[in-house]
Protein backbone atom coordinates (compact mmCIF):
# COMPACT_ATOMS: atom_id res chain seq x y z
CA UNK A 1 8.56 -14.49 3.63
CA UNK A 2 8.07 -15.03 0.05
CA UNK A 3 5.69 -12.51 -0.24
CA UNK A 4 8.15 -9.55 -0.03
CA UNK A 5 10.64 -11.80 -2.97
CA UNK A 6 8.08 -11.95 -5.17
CA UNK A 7 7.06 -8.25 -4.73
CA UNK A 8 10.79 -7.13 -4.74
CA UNK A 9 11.43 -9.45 -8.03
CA UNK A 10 8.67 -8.41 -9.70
CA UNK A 11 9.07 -4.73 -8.84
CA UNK A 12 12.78 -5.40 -10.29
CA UNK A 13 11.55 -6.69 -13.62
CA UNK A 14 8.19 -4.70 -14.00
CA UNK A 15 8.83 -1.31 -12.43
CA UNK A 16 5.66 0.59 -12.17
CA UNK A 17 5.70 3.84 -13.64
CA UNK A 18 4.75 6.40 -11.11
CA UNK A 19 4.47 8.86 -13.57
CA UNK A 20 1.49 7.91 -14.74
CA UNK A 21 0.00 7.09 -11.75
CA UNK A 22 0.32 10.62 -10.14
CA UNK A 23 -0.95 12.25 -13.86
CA UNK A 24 -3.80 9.97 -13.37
CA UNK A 25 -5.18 11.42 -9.85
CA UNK A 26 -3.67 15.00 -10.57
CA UNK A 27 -6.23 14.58 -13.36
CA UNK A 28 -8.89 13.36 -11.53
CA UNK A 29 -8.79 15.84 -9.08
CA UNK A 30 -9.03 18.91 -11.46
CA UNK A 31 -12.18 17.59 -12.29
CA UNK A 32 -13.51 17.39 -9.20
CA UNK A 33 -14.15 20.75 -7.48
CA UNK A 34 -16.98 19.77 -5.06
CA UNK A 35 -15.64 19.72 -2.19
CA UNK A 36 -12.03 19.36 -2.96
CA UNK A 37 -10.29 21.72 -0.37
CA UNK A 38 -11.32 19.50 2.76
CA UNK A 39 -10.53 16.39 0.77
CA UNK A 40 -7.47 16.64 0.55
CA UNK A 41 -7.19 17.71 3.97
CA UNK A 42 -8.96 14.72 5.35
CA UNK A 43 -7.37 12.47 2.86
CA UNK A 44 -3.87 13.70 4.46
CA UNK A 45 -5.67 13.13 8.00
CA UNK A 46 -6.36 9.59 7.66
CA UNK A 47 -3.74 8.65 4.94
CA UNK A 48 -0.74 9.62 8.17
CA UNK A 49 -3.05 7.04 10.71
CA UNK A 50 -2.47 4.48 7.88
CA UNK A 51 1.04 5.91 7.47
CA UNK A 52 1.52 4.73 11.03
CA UNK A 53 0.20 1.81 10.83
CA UNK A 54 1.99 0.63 7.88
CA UNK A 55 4.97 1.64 9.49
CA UNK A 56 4.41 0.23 13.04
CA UNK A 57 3.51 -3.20 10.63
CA UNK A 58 6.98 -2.66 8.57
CA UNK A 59 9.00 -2.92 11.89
CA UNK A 60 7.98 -6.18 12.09
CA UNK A 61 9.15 -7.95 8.66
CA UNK A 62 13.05 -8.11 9.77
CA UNK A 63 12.05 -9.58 13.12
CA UNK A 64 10.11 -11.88 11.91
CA UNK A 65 13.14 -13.63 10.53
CA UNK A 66 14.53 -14.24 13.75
CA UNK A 67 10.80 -14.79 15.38
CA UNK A 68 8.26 -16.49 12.82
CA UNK A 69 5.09 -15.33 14.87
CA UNK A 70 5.68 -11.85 14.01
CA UNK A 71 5.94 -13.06 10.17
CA UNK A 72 2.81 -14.71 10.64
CA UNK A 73 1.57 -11.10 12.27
CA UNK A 74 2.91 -8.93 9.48
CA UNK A 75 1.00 -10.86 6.97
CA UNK A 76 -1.94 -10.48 8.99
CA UNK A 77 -1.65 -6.99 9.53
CA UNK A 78 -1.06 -6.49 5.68
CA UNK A 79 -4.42 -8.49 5.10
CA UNK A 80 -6.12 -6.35 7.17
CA UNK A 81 -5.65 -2.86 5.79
CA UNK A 82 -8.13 -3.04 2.96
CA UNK A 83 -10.85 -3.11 5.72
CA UNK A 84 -9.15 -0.48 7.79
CA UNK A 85 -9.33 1.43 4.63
CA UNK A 86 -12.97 0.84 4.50
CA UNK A 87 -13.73 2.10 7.73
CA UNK A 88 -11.82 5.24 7.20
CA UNK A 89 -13.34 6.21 4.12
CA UNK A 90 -16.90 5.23 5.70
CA UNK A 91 -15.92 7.72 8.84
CA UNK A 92 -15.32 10.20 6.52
CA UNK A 93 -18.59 9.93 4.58
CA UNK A 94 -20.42 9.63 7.86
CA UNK A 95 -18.76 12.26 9.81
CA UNK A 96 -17.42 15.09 7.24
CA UNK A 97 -19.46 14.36 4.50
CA UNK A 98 -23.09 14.07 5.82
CA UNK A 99 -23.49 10.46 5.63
CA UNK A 100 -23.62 10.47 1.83
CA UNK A 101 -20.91 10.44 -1.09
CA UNK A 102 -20.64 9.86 -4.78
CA UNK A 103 -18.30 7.11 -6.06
CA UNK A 104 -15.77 9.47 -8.05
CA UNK A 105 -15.83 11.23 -4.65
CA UNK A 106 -14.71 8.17 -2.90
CA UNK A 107 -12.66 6.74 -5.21
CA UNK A 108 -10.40 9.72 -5.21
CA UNK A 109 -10.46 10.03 -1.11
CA UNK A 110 -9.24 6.62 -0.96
CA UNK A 111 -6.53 7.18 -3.72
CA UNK A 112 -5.08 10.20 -2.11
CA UNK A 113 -5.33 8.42 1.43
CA UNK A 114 -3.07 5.17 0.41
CA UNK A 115 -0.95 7.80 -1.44
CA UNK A 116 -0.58 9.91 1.27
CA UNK A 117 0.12 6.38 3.98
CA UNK A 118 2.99 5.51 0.68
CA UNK A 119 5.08 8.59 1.35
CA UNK A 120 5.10 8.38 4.86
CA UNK A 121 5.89 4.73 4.87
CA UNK A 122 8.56 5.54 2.26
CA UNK A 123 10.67 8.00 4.31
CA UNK A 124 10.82 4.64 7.02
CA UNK A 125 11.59 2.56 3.63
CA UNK A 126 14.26 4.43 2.60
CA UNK A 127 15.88 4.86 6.13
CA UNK A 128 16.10 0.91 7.08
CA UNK A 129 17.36 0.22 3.70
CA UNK A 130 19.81 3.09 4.08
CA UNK A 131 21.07 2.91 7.58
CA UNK A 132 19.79 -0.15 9.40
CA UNK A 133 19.55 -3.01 6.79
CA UNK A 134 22.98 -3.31 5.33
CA UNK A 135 21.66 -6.25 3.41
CA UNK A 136 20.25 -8.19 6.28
CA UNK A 137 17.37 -8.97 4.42
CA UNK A 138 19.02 -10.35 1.24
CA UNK A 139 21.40 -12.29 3.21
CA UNK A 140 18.41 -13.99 5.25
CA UNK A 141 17.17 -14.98 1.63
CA UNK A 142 20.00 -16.54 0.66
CA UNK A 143 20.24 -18.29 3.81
CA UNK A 144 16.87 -19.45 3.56
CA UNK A 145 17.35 -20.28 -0.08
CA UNK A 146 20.11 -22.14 0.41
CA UNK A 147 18.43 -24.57 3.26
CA UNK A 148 15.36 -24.97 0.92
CA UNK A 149 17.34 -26.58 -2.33
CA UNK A 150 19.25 -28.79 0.31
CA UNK A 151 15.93 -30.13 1.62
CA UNK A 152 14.49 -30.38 -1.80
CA UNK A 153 17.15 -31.04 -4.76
CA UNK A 154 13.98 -30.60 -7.42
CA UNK A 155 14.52 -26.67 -6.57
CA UNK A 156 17.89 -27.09 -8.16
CA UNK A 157 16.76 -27.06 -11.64
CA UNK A 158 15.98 -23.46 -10.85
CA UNK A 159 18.61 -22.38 -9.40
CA UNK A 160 20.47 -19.88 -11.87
CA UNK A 161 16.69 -18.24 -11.56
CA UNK A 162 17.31 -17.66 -8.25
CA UNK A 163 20.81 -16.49 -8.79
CA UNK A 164 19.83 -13.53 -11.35
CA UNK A 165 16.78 -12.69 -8.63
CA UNK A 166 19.31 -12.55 -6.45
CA UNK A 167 21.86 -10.23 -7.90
CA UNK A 168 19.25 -7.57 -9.24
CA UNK A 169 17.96 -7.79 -5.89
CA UNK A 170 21.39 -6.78 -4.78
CA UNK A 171 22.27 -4.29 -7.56
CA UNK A 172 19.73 -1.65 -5.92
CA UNK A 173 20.20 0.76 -3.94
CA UNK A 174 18.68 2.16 -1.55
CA UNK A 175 16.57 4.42 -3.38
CA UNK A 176 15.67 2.20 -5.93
CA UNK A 177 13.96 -0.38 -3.40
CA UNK A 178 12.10 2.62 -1.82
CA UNK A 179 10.59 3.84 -5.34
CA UNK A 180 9.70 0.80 -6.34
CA UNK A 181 7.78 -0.47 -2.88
CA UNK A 182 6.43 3.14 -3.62
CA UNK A 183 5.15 2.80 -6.59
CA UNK A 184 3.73 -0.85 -5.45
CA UNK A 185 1.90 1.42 -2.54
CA UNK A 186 0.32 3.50 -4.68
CA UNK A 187 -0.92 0.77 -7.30
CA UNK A 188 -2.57 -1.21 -4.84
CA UNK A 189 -3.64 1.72 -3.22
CA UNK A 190 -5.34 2.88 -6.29
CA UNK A 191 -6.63 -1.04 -7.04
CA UNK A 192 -8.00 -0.79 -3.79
CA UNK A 193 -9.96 2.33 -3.83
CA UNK A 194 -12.50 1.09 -6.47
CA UNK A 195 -13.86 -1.82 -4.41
CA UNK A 196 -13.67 0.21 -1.51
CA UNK A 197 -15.28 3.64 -3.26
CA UNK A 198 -18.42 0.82 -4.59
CA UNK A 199 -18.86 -0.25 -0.59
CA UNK A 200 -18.89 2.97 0.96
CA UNK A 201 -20.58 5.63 -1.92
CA UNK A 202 -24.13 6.33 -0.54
CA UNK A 203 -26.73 9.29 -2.22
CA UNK A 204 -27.93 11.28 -0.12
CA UNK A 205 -31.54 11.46 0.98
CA UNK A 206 -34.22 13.31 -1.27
CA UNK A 207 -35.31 16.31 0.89
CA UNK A 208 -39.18 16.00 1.15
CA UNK A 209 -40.44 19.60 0.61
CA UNK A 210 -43.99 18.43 -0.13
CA UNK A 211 -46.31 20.79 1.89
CA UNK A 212 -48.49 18.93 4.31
CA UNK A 213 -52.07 18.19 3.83
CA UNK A 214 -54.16 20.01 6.20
């Protein structure tokens, strides 16, 4: 899974400030007062499915240590939820917004519904690394580490890399791990809901109110 120790080294060494990223969408919502009471509502509909989901998909990256198909099935899973964000945001153009929406409107839909999905997925974070993990995951690393540079000696050379990786990987708590993959959530949430706000924005249909000829 190299994936998740390249996400967890580079959230150790480029933390994302969240900050920012919340100021950013509080702002963007205070301009937008069309239709921003159900929005949110909606937003906090679909954004728990996703929740779920990411969850149901997070139960899976510890056991796929001890069974590589459901690695191979978590990485699938992850691959897919752009597109199952897609589909959301086009059933809630299609069914709550009358089959047409602006981009901004979109956009900031599809920001709140990742953000939403981050928080629940972060309370499930927070508890494995808390209560379940007791550095399972760190250990299986190692372990996996250490049977790589004894196959291939060339990895030596980059070894006391791997070493500090290791160690600030192990320096963080709890907490710290569940911020971070938090603020990574919301990032690629918000990366996500551009692409997804140009696919799915749609104007809505001039009304003809030319009188008929008679």
């Amino acid at each position: 899974m190299p994936t998740f120790t390249a996400l967890l080294t580079l959230t150790t060494i480029f933390p994302l400030p969240t900050d920012i990223i919340c100021t950013f969408v509080r702002n963007l919502l205070t301009k937008m007062t069309e239709n921003r009471s159900y929005l949110q509502k909606y937003a906090m509909h679909f954004g728990t499915y996703m929740g779920i989901y990411w969850i149901l998909k997070f139960i899976l990256f510890p056991l796929g240590f001890h069974i590589p198909f459901l690695s191979l099935l978590f990485v699938i899973l992850t691959l897919a939820v752009p597109f199952i964000g897609y589909h959301y945001v086009k059933m809630y153009r299609d069914k709550i917004c009358g089959g047409s929406i602006q981009f901004s409107h979109a956009v900031l839909f599809t920001i709140f519904m990742y953000m939403f999905a981050s928080l629940l997925v972060a309370v499930a974070h927070y508890a494995y690394f808390q209560f379940i993990d007791h550095g399972f995951i760190i250990n299986s690393y190692i372990q996996l580490w250490d049977e790589l540079m004894t196959k291939t000696p060339a990895l030596m050379e980059n070894q006391e890399i791997i070493k500090e990786t290791i160690d600030t990987a192990r320096s963080l708590t709890s907490i710290n791990i569940t911020m971070q993959l938090l603020s990574w959530d919301v990032f690629w949430g918000s990366l996500l809901a551009i692409p997804t706000g140009l696919m799915v924005m749609k104007k809505a249909r001039p009304e003809n109110n030319t009188p008929a000829q008679s």
